[in-house]
C-alpha atoms as a PDB file:
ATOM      1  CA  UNK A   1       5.904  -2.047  17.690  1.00  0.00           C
ATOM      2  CA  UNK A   2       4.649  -2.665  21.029  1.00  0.00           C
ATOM      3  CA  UNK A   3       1.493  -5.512  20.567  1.00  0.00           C
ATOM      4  CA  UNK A   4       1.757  -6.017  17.174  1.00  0.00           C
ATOM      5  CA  UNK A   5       3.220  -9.258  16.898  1.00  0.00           C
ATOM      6  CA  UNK A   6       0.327 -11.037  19.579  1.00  0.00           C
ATOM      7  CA  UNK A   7      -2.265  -9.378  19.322  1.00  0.00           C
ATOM      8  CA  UNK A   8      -4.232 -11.253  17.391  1.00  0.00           C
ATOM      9  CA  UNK A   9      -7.928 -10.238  19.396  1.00  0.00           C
ATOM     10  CA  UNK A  10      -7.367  -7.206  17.580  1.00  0.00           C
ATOM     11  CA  UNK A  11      -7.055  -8.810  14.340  1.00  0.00           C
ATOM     12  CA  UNK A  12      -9.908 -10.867  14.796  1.00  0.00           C
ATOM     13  CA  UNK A  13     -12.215  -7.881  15.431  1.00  0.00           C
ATOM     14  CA  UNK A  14     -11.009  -6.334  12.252  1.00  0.00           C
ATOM     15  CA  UNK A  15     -12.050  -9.536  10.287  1.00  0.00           C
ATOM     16  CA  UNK A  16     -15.262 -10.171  12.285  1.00  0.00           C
ATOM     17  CA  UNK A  17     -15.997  -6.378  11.576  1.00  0.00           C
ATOM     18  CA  UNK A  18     -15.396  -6.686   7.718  1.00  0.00           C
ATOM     19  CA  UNK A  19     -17.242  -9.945   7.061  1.00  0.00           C
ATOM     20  CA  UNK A  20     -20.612  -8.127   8.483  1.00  0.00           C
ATOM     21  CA  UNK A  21     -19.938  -6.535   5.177  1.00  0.00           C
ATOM     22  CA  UNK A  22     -22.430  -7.140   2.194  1.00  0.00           C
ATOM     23  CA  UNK A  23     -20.380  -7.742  -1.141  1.00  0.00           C
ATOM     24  CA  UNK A  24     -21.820  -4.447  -2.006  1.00  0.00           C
ATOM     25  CA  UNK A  25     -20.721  -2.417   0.758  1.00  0.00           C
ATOM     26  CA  UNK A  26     -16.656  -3.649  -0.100  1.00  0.00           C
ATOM     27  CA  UNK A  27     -17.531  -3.190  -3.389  1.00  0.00           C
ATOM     28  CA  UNK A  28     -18.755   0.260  -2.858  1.00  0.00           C
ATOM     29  CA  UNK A  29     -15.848   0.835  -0.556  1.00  0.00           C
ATOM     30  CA  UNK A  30     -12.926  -0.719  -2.688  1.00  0.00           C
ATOM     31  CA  UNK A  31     -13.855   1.814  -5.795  1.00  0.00           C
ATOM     32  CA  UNK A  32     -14.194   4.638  -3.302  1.00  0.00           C
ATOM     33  CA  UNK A  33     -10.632   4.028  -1.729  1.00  0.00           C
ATOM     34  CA  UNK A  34      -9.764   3.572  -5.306  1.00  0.00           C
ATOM     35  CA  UNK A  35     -10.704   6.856  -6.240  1.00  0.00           C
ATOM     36  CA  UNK A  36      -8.980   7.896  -3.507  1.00  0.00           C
ATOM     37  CA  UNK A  37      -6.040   6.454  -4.390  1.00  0.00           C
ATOM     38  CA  UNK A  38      -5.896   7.913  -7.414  1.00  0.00           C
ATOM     39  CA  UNK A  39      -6.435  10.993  -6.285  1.00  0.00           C
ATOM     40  CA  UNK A  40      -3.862  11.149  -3.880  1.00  0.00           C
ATOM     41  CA  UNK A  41      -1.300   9.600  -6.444  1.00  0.00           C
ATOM     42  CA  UNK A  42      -2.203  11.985  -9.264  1.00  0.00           C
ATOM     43  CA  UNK A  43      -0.988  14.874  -6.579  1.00  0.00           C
ATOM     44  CA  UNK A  44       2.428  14.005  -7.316  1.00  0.00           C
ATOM     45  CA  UNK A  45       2.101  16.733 -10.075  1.00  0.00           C
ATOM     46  CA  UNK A  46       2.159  19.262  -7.583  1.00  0.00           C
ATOM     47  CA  UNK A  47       5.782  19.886  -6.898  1.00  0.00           C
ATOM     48  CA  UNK A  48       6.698  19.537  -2.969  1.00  0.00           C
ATOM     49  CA  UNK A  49       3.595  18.994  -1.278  1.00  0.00           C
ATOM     50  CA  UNK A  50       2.072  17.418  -4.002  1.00  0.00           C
ATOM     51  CA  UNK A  51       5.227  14.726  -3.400  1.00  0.00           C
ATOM     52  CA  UNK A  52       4.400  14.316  -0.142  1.00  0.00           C
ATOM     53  CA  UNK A  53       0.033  13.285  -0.760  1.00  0.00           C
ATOM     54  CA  UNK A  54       1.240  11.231  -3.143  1.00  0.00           C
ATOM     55  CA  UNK A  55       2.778   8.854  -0.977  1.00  0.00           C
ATOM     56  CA  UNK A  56      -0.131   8.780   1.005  1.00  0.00           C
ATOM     57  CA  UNK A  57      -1.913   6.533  -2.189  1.00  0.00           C
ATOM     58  CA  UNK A  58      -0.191   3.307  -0.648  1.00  0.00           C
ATOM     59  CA  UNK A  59      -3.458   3.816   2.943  1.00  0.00           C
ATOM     60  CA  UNK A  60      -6.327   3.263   0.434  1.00  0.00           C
ATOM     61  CA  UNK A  61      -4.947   0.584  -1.202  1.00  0.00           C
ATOM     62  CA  UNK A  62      -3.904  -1.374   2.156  1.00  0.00           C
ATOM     63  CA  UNK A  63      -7.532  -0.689   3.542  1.00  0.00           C
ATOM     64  CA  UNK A  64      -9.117  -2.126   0.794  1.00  0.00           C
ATOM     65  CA  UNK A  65      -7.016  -5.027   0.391  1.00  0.00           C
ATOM     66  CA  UNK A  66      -7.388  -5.680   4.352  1.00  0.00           C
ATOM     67  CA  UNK A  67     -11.099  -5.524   4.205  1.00  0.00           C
ATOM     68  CA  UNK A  68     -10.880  -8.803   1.543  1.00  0.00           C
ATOM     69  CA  UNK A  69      -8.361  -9.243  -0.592  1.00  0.00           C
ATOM     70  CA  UNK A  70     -10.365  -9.700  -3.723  1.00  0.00           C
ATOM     71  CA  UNK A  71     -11.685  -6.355  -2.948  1.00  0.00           C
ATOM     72  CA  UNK A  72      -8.123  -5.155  -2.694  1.00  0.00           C
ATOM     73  CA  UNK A  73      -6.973  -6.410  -6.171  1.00  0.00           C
ATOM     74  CA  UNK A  74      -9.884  -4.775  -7.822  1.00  0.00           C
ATOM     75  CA  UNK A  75      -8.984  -1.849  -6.240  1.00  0.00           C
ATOM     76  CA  UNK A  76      -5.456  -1.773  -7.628  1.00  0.00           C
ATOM     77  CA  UNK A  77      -6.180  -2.313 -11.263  1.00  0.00           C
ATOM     78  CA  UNK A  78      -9.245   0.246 -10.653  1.00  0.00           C
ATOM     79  CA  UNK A  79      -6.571   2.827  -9.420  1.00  0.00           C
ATOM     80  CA  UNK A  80      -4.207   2.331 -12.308  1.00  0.00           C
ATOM     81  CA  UNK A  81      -7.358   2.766 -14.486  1.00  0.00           C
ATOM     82  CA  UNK A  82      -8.239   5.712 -13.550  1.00  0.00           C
ATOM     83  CA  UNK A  83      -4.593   7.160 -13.479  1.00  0.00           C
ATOM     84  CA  UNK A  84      -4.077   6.461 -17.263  1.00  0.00           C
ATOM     85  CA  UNK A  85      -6.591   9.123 -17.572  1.00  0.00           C
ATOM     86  CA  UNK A  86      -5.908  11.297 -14.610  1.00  0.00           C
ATOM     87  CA  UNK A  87      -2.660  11.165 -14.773  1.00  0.00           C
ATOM     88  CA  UNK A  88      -0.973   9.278 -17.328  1.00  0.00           C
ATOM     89  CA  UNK A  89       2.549   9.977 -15.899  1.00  0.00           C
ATOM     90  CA  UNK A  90       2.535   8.238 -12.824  1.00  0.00           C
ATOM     91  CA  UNK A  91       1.178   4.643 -14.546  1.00  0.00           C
ATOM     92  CA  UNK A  92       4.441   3.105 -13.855  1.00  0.00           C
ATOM     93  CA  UNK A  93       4.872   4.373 -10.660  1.00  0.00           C
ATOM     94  CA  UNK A  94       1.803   3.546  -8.991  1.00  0.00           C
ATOM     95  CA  UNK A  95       1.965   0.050  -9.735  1.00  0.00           C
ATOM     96  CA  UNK A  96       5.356  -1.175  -8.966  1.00  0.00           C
ATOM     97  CA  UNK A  97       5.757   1.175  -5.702  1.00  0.00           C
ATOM     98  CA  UNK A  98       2.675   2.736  -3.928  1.00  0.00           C
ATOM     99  CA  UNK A  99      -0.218   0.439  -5.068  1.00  0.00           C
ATOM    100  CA  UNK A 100       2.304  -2.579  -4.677  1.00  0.00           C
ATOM    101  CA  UNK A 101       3.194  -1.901  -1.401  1.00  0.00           C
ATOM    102  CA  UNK A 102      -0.707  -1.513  -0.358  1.00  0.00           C
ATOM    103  CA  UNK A 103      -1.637  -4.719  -2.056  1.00  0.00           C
ATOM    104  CA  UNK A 104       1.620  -6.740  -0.678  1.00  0.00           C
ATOM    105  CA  UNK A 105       1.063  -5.402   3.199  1.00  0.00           C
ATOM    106  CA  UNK A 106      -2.840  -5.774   2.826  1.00  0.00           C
ATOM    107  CA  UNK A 107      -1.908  -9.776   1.994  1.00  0.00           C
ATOM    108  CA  UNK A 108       0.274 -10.394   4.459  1.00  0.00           C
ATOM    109  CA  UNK A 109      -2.077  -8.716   7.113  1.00  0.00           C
ATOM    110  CA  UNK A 110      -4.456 -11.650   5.693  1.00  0.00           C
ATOM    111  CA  UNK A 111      -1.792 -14.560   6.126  1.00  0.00           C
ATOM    112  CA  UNK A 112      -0.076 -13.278   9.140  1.00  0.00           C
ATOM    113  CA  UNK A 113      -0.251 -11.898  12.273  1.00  0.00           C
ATOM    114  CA  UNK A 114       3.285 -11.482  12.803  1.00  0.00           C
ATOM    115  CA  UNK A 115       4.348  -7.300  12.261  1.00  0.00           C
ATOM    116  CA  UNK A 116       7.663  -8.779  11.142  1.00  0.00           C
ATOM    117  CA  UNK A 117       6.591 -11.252   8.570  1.00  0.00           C
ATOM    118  CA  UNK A 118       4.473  -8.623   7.344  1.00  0.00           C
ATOM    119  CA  UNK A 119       7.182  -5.800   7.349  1.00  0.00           C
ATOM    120  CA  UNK A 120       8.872  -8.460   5.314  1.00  0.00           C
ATOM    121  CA  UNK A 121       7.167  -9.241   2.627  1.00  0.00           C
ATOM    122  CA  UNK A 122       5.739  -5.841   2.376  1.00  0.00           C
ATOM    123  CA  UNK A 123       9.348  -4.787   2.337  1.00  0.00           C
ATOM    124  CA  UNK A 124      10.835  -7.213  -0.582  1.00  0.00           C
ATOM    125  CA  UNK A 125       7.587  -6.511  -2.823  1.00  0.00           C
ATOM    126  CA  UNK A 126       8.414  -2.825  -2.565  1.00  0.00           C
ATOM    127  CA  UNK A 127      12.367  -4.158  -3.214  1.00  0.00           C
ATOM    128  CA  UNK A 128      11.298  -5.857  -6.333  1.00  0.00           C
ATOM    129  CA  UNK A 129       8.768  -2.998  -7.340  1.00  0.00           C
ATOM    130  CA  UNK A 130      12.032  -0.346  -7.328  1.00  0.00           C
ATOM    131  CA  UNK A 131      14.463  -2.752  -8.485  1.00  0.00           C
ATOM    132  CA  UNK A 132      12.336  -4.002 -11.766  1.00  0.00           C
ATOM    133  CA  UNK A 133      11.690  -0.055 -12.482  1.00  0.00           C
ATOM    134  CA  UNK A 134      15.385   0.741 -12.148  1.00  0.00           C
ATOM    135  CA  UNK A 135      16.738  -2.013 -14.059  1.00  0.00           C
ATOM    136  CA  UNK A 136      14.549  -3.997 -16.274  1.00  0.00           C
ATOM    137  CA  UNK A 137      12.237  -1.083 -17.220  1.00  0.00           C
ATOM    138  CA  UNK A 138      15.276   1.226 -16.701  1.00  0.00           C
ATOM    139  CA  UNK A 139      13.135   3.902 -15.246  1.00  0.00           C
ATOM    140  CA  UNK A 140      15.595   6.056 -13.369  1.00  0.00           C
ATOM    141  CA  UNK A 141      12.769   6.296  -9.896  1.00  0.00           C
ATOM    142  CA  UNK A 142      15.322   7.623  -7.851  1.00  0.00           C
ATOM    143  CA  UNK A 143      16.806  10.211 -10.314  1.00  0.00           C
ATOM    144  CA  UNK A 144      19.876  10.374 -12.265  1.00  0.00           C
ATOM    145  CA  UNK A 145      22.399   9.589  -9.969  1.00  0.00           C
ATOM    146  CA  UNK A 146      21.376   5.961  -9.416  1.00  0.00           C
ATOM    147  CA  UNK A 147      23.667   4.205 -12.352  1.00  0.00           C
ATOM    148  CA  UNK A 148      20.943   1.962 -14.780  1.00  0.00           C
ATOM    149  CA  UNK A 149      23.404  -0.835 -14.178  1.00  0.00           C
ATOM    150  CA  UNK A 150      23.074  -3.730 -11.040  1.00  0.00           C
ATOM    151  CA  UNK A 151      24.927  -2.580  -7.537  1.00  0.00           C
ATOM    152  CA  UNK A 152      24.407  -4.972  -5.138  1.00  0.00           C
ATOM    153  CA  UNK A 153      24.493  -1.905  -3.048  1.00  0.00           C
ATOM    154  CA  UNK A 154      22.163   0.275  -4.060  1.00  0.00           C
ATOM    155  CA  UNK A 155      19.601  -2.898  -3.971  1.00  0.00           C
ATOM    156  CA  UNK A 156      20.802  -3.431  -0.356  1.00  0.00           C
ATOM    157  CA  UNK A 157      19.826   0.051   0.485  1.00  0.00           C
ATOM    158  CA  UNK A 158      16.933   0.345  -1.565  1.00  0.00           C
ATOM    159  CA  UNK A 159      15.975  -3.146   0.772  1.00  0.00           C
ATOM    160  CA  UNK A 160      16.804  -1.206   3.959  1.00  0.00           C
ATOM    161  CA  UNK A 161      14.833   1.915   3.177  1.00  0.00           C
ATOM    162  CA  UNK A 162      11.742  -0.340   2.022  1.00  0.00           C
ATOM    163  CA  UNK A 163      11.596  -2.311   4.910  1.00  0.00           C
ATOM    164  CA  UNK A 164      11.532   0.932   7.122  1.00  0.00           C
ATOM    165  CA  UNK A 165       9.114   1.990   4.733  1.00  0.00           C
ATOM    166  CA  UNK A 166       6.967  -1.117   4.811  1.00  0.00           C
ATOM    167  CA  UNK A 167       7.434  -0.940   9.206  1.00  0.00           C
ATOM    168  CA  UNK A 168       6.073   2.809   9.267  1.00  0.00           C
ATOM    169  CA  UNK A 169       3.145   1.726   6.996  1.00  0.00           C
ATOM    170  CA  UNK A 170       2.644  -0.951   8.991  1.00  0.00           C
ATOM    171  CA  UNK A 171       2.068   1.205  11.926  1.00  0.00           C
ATOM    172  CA  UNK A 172      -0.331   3.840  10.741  1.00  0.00           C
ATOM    173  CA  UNK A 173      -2.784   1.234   8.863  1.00  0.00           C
ATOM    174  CA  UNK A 174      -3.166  -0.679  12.341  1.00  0.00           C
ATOM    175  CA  UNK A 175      -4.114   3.178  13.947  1.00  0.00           C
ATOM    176  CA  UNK A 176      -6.311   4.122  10.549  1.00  0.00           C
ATOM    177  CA  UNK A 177      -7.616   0.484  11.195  1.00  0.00           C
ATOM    178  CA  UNK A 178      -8.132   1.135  14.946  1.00  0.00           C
ATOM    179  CA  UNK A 179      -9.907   4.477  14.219  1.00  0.00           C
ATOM    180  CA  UNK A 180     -12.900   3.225  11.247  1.00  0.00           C
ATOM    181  CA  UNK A 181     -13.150  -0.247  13.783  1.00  0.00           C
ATOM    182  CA  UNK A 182     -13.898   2.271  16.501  1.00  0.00           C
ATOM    183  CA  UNK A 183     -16.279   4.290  14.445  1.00  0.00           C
ATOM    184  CA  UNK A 184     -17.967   1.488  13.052  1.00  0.00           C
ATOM    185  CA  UNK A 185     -18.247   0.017  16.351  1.00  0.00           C
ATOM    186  CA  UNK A 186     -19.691   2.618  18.112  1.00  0.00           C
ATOM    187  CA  UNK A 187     -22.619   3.196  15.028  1.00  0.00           C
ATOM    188  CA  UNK A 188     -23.732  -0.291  16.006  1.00  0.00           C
END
């Protein structure tokens, strides 16, 4: 995570570049990454590949909630919205695990500038998303073999995986970031 941790010039130009924003433009842009997001998390019907786009629903999110964090929110409930008519199935998913994760890293990219602060917290609100599905809501996420009683170690891996998880998300929002600064840029 080479520059990640210092490099805050980089973060500046990221918030310099979304305050030239009207409140209509991230307004326009939070319900179209919305739409997006629903999109993407609604492909989880597809078997296999569909599995794989779906995951793809936390990018959207993260953008958004980067670009202002009000904007973010609004994009979150907007996404689940539109799922419970899209796709009704994945309402409990989307908000405790994909969605969660965008809104939690898109946060802590506001706070912080530290990559591991933001891994983090990123990481324990995914945690927390999984853990409340598995055992208060007793949603089996992870399929049947995961007992619906507390393990201390199948929360420790489930923290292990989603701070990976959080680190690789981490990684391609800074390049997605890079790449519509760069457009953006280069339009002015």
């Amino acid at each position: 995570m080479k520059g990640r941790g210092d490099n805050s010039h980089y973060y500046l130009k990221i918030q310099s570049m979304t305050k030239k924003y009207s409140n209509t433009t991230k307004l326009v842009r939070g319900s179209i990454f919305a739409a997006i997001a629903a999109i993407l998390q609604s492909a989880g019907v597809l078997v296999g590949f569909g599995y794989a786009l779906s995951i793809f629903a936390t990018l959207p999110i993260l953008l958004s909630t980067r670009m202002s964090l009000r904007i973010g929110v609004m994009s979150y409930f907007l996404t689940i919205l539109l799922l419970s008519f899209l796709q009704p199935s994945e309402l409990l998913i989307f908000p405790f695990t994909t969605g969660l994760l965008g809104v939690s890293l898109g946060t802590a990219f506001q706070w912080w500038r530290n990559w591991m602060l933001i891994t983090l917290f990123g990481g324990l609100a995914l945690t927390m998303g999984i853990l409340f599905l598995l055992y208060v809501l007793q949603f089996p996420i992870l399929g049947p073999t995961v007992p619906p009683t507390f393990n201390i170690w199948t929360a420790f891996i489930i923290l292990i995986f989603s701070l990976l998880y959080s680190w690789i998300w981490i990684g391609l929002s800074q390049k997605v970031s890079r790449l519509l600064y760069w457009s953006r840029y280069k339009k002015d």
